[in-house]
C-alpha atoms as a PDB file:
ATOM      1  CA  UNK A   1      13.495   9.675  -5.100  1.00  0.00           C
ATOM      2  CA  UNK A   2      10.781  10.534  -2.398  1.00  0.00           C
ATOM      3  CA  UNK A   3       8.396  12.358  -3.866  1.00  0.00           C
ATOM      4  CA  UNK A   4       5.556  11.723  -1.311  1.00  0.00           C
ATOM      5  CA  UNK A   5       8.067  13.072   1.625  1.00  0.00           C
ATOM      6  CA  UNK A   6       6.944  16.818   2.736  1.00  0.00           C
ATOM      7  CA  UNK A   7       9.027  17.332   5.439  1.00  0.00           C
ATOM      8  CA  UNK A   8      12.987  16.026   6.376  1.00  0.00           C
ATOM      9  CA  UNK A   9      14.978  17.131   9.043  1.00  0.00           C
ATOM     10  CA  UNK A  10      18.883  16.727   8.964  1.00  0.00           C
ATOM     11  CA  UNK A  11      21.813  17.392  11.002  1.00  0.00           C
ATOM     12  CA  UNK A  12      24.161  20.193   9.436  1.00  0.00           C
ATOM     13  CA  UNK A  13      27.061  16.765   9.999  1.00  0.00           C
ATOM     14  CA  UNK A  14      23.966  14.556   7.767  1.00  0.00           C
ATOM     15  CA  UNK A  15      23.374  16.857   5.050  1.00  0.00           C
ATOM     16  CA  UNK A  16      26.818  17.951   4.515  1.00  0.00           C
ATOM     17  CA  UNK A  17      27.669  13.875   4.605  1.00  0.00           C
ATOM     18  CA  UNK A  18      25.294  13.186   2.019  1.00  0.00           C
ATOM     19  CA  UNK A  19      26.251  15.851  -0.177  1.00  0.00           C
ATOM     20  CA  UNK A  20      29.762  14.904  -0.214  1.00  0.00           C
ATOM     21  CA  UNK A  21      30.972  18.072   0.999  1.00  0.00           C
ATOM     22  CA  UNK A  22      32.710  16.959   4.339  1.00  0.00           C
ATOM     23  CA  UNK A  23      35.555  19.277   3.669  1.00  0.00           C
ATOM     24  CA  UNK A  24      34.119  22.392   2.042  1.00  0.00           C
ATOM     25  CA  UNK A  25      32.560  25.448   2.928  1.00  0.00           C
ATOM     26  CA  UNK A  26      33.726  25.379   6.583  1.00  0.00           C
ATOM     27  CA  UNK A  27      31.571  28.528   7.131  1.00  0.00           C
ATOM     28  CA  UNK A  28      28.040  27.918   7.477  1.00  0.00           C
ATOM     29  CA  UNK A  29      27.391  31.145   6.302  1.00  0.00           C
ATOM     30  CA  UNK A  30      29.436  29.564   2.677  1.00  0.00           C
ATOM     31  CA  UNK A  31      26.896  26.601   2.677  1.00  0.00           C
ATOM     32  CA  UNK A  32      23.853  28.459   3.003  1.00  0.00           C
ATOM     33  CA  UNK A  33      24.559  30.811   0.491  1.00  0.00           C
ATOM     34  CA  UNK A  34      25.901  28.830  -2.367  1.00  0.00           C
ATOM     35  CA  UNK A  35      24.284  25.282  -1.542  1.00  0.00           C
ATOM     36  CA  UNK A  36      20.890  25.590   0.134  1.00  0.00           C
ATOM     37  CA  UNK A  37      19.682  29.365  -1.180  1.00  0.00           C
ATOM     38  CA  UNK A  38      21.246  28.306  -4.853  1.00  0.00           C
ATOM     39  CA  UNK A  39      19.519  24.764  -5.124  1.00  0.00           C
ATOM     40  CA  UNK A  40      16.466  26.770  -3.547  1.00  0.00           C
ATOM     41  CA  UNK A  41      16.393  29.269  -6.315  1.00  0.00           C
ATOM     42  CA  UNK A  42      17.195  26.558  -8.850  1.00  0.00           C
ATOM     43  CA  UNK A  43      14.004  24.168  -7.700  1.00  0.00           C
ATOM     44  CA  UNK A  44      12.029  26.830  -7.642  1.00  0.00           C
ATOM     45  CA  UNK A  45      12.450  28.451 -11.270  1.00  0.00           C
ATOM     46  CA  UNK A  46      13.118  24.819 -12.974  1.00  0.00           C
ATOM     47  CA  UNK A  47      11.270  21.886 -10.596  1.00  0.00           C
ATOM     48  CA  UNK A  48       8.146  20.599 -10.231  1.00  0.00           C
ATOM     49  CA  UNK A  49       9.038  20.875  -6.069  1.00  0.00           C
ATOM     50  CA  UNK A  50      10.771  23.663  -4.315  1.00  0.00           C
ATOM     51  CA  UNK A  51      12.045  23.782  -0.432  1.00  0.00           C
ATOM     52  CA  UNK A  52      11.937  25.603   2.502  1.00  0.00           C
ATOM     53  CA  UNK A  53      14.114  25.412   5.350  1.00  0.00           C
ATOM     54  CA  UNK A  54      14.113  26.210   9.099  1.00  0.00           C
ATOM     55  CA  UNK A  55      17.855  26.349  10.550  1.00  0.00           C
ATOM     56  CA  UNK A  56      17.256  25.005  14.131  1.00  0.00           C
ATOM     57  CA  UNK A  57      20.557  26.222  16.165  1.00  0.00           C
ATOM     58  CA  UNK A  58      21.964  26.107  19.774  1.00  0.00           C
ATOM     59  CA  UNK A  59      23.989  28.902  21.381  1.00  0.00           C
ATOM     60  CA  UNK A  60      23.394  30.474  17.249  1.00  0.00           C
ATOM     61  CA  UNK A  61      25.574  27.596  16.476  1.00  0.00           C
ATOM     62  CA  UNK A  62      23.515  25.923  13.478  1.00  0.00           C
ATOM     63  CA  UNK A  63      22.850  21.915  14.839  1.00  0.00           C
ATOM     64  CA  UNK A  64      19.977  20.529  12.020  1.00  0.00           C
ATOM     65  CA  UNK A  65      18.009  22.097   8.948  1.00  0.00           C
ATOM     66  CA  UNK A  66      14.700  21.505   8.635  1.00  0.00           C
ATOM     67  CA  UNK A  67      13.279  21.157   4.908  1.00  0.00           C
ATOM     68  CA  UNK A  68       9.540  21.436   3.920  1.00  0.00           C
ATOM     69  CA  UNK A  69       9.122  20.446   0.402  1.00  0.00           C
ATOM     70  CA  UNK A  70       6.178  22.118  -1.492  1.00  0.00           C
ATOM     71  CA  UNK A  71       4.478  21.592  -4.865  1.00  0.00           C
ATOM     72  CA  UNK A  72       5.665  24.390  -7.469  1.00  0.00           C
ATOM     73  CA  UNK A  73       2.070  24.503  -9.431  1.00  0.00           C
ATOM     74  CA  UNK A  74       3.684  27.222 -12.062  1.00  0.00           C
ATOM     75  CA  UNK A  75       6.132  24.832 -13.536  1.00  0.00           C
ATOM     76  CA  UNK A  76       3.912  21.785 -12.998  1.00  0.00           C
ATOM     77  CA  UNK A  77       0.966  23.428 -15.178  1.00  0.00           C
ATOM     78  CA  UNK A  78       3.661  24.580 -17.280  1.00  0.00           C
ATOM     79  CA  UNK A  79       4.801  21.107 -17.783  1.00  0.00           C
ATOM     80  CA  UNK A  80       1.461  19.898 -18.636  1.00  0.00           C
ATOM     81  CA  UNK A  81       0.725  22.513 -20.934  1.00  0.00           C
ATOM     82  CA  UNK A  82       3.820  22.037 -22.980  1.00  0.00           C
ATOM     83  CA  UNK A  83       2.888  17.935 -22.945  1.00  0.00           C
ATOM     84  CA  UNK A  84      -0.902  17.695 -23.358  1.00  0.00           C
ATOM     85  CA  UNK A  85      -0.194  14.059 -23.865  1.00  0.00           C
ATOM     86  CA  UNK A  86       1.266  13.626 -20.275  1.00  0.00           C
ATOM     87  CA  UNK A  87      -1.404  11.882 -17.692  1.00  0.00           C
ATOM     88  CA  UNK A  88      -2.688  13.280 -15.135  1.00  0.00           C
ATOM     89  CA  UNK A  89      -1.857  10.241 -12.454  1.00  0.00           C
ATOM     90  CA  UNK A  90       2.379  11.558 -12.432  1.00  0.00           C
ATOM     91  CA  UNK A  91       4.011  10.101  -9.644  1.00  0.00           C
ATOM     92  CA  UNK A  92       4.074  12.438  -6.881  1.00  0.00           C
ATOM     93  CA  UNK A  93       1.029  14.405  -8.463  1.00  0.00           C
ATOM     94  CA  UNK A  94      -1.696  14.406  -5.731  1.00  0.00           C
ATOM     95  CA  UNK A  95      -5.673  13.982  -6.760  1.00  0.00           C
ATOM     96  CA  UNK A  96      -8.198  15.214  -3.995  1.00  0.00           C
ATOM     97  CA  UNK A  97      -5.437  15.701  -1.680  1.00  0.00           C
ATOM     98  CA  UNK A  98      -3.803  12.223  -1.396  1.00  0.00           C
ATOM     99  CA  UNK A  99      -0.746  10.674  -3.094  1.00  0.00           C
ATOM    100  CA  UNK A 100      -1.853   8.194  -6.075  1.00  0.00           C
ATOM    101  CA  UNK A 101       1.011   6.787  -6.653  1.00  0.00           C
ATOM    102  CA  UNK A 102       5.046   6.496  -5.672  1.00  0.00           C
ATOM    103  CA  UNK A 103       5.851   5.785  -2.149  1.00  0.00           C
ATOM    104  CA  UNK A 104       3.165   7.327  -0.502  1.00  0.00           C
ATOM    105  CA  UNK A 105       1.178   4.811  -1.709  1.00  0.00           C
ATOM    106  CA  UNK A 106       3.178   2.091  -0.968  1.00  0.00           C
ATOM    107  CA  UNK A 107       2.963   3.188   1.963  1.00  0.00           C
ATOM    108  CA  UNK A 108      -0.399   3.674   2.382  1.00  0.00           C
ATOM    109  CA  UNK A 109      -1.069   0.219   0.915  1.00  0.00           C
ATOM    110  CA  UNK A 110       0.945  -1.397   3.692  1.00  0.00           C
ATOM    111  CA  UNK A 111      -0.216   0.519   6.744  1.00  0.00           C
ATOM    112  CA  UNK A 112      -4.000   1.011   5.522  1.00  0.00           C
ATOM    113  CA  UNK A 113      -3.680   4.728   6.216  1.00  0.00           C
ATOM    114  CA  UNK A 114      -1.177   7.518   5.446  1.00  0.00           C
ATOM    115  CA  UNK A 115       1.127   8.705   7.479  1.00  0.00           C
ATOM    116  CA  UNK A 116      -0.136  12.392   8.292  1.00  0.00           C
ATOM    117  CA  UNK A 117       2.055  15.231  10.620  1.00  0.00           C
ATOM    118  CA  UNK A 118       0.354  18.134  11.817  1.00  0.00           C
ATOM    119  CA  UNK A 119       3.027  20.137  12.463  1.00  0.00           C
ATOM    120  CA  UNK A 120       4.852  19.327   8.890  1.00  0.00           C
ATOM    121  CA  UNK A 121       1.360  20.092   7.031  1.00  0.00           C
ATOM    122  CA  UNK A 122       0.880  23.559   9.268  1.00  0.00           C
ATOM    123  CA  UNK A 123       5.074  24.119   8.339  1.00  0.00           C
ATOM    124  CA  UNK A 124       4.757  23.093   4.673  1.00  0.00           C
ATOM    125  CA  UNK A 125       2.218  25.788   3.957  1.00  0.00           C
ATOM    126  CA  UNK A 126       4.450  28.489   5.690  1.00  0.00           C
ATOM    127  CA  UNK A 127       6.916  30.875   3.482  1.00  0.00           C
ATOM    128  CA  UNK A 128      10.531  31.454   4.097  1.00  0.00           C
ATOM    129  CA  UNK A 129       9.944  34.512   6.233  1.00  0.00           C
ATOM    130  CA  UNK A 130       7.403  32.964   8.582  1.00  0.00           C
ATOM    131  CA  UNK A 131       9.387  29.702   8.880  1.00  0.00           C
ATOM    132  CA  UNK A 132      12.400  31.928   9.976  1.00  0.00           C
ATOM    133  CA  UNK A 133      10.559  33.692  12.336  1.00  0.00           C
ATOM    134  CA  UNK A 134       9.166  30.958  14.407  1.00  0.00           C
ATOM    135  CA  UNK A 135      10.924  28.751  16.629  1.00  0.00           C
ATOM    136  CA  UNK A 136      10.350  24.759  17.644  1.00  0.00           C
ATOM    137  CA  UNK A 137       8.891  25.843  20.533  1.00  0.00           C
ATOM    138  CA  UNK A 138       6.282  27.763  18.951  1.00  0.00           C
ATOM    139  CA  UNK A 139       4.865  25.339  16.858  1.00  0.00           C
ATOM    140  CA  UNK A 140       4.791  22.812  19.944  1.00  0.00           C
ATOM    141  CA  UNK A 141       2.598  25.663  21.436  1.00  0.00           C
ATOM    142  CA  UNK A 142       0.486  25.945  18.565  1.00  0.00           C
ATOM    143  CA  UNK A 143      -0.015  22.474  17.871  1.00  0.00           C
ATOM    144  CA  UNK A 144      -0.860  21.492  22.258  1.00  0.00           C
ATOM    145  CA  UNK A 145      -2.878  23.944  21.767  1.00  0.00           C
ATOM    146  CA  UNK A 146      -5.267  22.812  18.738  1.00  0.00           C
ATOM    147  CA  UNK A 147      -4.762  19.083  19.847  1.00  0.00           C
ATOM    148  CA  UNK A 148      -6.562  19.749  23.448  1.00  0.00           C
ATOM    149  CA  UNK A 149      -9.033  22.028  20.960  1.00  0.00           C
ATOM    150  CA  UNK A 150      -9.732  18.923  18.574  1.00  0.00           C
ATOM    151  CA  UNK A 151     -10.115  16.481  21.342  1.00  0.00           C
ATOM    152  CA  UNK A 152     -12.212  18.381  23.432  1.00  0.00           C
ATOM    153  CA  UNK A 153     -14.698  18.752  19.914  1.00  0.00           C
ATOM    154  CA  UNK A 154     -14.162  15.542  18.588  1.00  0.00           C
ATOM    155  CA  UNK A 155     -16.115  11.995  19.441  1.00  0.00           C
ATOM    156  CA  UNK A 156     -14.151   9.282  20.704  1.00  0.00           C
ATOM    157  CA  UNK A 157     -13.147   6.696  17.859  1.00  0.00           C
ATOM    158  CA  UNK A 158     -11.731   8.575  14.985  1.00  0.00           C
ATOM    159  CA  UNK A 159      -8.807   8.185  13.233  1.00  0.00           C
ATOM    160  CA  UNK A 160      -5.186   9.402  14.024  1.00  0.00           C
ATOM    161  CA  UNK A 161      -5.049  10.271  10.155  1.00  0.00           C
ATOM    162  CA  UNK A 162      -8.725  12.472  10.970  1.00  0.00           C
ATOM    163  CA  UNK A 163      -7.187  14.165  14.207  1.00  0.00           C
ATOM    164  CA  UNK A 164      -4.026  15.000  12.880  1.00  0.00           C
ATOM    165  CA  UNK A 165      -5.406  16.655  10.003  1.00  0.00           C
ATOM    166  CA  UNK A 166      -7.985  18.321  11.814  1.00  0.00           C
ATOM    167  CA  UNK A 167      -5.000  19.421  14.158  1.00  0.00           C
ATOM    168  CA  UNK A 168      -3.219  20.983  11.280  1.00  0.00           C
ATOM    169  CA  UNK A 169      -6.491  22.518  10.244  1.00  0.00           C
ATOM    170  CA  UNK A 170      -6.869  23.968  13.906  1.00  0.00           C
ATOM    171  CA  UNK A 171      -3.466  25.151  14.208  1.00  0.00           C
ATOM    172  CA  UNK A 172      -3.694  27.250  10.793  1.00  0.00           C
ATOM    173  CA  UNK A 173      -6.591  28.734  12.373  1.00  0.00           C
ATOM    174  CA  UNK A 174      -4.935  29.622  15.879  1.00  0.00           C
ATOM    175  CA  UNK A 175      -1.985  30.902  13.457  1.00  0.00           C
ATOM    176  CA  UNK A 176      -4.590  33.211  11.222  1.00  0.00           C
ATOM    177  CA  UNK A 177      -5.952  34.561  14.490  1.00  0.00           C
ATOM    178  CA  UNK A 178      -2.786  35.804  16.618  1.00  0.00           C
ATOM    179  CA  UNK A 179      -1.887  39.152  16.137  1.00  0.00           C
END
């Protein structure tokens, strides 16, 4: 239904609305374990896209999940494989880094330009364990931090599209360099 969307936040209230399970698993601890980590494991050995989550909590009290939605190459190659007859141009398949078709074109149609995050491309290339480990603050740290470096480097007049992907860039850098 979105297959150009990368990253989605949603309250715990949101998700558990749109999944029709108001009045089960009272226990976060019960939704984790046999919604999120089972449809997880499911995307991952069966999809063409797979998720990763942040839980973002106050007073350890979970408030809003945050989902980063990745490409699963394995099963996508394996899909091709097993239909050499399928094209190339799938919606949701990227080419050269950009969305060809779906809604990200749409989008990108409308708006001349796509819609690019720095902080969801620098989360979306992140593993469970790393996503767990860092907090919201963190990545506002890391991403001031590569903005001010990008601005300071780059000549007036370029795109947001440009400096938010050259933010993401700098921020995986800054990430590959602190201990």
């Amino acid at each position: 239904m979105r297959q150009d969307l990368r990253h989605l936040s949603l309250s715990v209230e949101d998700l558990r609305r749109q999944l029709s399970i108001e009045n089960k698993y009272s226990k976060f601890s019960d939704l984790k374990r046999s919604v999120l980590e089972q449809a997880r494991e499911e995307l991952k050995e069966k999809a063409d896209i797979y998720f990763t989550y942040r839980i973002n909590r106050i007073n350890n009290s979970p408030q809003s999940i945050d989902f980063f939605i990745h490409d699963n190459e394995p099963v996508i190659q394996e899909i091709l494989d097993g239909n050499e007859s399928m094209p190339d141009t799938l919606p949701g398949r990227r080419e050269n880094g950009r969305e060809e078709s779906g809604a990200g074109a749409e989008e990108t149609a409308r708006s001349g330009s796509p819609n690019v995050d720095a902080k969801g491309l620098f989360l979306s290339d992140r593993d469970q364990e790393e996503i767990r480990s860092l907090d919201q603050s963190q990545v506002e740290d890391l991403y001031e931090k590569a903005k001010r470096q990008v601005i300071r480097e780059e000549e007036g007049g370029s795109s947001d599209v440009y400096l938010e992907s050259m933010i993401a860039s700098r921020m995986e850098k800054l990430w590959s360099e602190s201990p």
